[in-house]
N, C-alpha and C. Protein backbone atom coordinates (compact mmCIF):
# COMPACT_ATOMS: atom_id res chain seq x y z
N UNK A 1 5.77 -39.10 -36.58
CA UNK A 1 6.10 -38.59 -35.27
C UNK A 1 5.17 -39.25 -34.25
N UNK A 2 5.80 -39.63 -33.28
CA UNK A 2 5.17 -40.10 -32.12
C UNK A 2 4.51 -39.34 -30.67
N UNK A 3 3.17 -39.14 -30.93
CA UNK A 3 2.80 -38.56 -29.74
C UNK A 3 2.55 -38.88 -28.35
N UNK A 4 3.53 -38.86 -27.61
CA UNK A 4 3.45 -39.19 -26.28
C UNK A 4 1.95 -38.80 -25.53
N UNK A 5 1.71 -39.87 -25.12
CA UNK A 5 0.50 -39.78 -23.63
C UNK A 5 0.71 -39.81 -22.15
N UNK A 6 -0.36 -39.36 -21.53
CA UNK A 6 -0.32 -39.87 -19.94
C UNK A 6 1.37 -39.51 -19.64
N UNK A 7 1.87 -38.16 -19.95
CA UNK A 7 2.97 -37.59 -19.78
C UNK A 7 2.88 -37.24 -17.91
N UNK A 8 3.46 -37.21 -17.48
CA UNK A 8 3.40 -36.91 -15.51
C UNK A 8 5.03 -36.34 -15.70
N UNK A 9 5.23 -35.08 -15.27
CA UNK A 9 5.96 -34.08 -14.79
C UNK A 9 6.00 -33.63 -13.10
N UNK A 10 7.18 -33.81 -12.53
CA UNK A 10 6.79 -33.57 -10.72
C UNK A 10 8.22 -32.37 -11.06
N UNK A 11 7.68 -31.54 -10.29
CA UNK A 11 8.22 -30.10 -9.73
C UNK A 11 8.22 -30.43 -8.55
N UNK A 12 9.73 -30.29 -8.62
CA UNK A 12 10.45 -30.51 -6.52
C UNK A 12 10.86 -28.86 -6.30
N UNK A 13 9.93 -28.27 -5.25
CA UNK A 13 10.93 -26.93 -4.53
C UNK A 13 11.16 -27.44 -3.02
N UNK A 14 12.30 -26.21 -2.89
CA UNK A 14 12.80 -26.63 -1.32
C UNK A 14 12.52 -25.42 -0.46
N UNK A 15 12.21 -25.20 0.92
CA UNK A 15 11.42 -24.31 1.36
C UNK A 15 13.01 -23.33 1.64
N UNK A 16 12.52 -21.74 1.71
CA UNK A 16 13.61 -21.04 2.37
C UNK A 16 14.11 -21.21 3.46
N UNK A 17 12.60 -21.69 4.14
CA UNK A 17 12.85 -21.78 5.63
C UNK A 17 13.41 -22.84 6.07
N UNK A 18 13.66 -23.12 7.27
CA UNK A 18 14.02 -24.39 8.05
C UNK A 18 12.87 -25.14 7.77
N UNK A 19 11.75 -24.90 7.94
CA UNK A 19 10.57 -26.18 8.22
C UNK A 19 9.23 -25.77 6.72
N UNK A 20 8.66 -26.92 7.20
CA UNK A 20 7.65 -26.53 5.87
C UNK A 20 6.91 -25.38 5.88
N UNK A 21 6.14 -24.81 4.71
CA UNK A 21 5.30 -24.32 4.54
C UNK A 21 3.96 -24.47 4.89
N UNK A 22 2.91 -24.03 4.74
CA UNK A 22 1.56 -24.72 4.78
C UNK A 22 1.05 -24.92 4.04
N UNK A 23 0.07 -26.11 3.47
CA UNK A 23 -0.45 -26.54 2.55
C UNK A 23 -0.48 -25.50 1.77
N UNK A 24 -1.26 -24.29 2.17
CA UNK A 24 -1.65 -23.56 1.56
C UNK A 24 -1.25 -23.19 0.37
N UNK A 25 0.47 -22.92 0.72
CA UNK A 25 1.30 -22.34 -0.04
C UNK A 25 1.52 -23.74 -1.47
N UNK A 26 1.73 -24.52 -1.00
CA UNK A 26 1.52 -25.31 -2.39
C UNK A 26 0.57 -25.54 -3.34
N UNK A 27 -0.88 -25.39 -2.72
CA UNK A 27 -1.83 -25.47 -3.32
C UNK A 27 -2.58 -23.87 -4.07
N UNK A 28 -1.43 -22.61 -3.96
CA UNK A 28 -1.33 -21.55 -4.50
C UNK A 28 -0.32 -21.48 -5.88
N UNK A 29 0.29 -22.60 -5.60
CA UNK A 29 1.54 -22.42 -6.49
C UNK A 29 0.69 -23.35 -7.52
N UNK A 30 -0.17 -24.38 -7.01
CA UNK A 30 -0.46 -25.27 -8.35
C UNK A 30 -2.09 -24.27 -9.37
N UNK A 31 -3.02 -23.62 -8.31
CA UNK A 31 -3.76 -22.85 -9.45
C UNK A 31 -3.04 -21.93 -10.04
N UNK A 32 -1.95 -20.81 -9.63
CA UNK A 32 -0.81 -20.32 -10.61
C UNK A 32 -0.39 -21.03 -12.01
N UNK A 33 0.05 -22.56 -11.83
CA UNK A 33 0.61 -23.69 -12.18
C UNK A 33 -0.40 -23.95 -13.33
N UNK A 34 -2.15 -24.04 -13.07
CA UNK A 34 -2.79 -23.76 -13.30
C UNK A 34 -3.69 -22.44 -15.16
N UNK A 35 -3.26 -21.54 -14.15
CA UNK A 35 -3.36 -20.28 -14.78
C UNK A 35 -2.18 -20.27 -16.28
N UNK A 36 -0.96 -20.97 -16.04
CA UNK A 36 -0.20 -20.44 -16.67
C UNK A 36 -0.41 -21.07 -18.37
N UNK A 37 -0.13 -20.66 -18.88
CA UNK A 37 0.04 -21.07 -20.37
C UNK A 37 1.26 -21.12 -21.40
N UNK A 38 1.51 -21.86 -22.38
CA UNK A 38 2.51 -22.53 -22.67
C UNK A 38 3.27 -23.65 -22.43
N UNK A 39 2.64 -24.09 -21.13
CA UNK A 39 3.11 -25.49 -20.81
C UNK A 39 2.85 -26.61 -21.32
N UNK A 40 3.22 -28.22 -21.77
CA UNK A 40 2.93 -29.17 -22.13
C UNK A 40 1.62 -29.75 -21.28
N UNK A 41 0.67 -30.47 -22.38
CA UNK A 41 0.08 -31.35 -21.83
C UNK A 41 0.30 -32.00 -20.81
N UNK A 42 -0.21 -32.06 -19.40
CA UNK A 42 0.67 -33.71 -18.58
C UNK A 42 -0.29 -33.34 -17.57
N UNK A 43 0.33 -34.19 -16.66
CA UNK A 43 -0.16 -34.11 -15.20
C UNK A 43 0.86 -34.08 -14.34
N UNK A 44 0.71 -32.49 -14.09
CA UNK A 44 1.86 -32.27 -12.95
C UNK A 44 1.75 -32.62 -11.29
N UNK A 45 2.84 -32.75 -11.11
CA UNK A 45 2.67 -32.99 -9.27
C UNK A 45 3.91 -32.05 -8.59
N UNK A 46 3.54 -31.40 -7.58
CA UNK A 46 4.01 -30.43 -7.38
C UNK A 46 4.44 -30.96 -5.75
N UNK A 47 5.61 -30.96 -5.36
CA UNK A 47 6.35 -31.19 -3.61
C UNK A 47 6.92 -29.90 -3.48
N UNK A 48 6.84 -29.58 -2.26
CA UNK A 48 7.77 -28.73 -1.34
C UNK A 48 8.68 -29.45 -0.41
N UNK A 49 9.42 -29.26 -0.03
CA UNK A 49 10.53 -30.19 0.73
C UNK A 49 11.13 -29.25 1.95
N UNK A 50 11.44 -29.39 2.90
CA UNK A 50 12.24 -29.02 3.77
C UNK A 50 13.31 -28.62 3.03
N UNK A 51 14.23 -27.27 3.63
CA UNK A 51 15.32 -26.57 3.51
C UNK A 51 16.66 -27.85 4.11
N UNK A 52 16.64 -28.88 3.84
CA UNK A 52 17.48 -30.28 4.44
C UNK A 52 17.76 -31.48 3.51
N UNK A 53 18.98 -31.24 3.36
CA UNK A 53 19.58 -32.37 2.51
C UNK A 53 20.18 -33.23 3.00
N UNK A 54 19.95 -34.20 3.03
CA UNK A 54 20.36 -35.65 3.38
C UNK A 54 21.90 -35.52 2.78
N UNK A 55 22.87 -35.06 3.62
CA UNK A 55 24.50 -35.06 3.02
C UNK A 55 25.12 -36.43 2.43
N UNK A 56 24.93 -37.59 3.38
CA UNK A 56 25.63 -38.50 2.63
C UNK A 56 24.99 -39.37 1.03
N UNK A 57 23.15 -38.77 0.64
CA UNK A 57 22.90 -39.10 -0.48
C UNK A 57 22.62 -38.45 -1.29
N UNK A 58 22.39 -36.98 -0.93
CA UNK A 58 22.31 -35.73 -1.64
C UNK A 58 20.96 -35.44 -1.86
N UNK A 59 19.48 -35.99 -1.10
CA UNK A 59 18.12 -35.98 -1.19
C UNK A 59 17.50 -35.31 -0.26
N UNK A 60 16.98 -35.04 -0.33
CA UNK A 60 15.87 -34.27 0.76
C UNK A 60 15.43 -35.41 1.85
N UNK A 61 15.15 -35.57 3.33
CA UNK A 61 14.84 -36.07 4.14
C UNK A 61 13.55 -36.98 3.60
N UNK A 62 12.79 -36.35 3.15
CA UNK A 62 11.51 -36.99 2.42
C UNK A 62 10.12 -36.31 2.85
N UNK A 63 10.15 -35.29 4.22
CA UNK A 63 8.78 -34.38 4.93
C UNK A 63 8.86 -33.69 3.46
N UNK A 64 7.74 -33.20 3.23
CA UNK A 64 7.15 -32.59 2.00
C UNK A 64 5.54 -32.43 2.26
N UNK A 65 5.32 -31.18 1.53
CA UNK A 65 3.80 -30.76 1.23
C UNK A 65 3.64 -31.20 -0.33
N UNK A 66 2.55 -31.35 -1.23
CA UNK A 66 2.26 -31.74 -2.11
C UNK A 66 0.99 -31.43 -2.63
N UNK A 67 1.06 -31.53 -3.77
CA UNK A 67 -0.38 -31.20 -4.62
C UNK A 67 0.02 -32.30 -5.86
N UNK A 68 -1.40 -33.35 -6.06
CA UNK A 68 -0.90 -34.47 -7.25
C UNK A 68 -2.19 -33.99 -8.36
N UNK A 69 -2.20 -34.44 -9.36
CA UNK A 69 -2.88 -34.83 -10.63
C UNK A 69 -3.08 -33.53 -10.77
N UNK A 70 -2.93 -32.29 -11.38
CA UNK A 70 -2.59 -30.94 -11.59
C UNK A 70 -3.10 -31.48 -13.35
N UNK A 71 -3.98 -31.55 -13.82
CA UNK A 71 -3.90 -31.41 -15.11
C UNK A 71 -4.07 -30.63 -16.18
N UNK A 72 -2.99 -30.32 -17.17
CA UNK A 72 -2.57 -29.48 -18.06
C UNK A 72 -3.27 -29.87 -19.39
C-alpha cells in the first residue's frame, strides 16, 4: 500500500450574506478545523467566498477571505 504525502485539501464556503465576512470569522473556523479530530493528515486551506456566482462559468467572482497551511 502506498502512503500518500504532502496531501493539501482546500475547503471552499460561500458567505450567507451578500458581502464577506471578516477575517475573523475564517480564522475561527480554521482553530475549530483545528480542534477537530478524525480528519486526515494534510494541510488544509480554508476560503470564504462571496454569496456570487459568476452565471456564465458557474465560479465564484474570486473576493474571498482565507486561512492557508492549517496543518493536520
Amino acid at each position: 500500500m502506498k502512503i500518500l504525502k504532502n496531501v493539501h485539501i482546500a475547503l471552499q464556503f460561500y458567505s450567507k450574506s451578500k458581502g464577506l465576512p471578516k477575517q475573523e470569522k475564517v480564522e475561527k473556523i480554521a482553530e475549530d478545523l483545528k480542534k477537530e479530530t478524525g480528519l486526515p493528515k494534510a494541510v488544509y486551506t480554508i476560503d470564504i467566498y462571496k454569496n456570487f456566482i459568476v452565471d456564465r462559468v458557474g465560479l465564484p467572482d474570486g473576493e474571498n477571505i482565507s486561512v492557508e497551511d492549517i496543518q493536520k
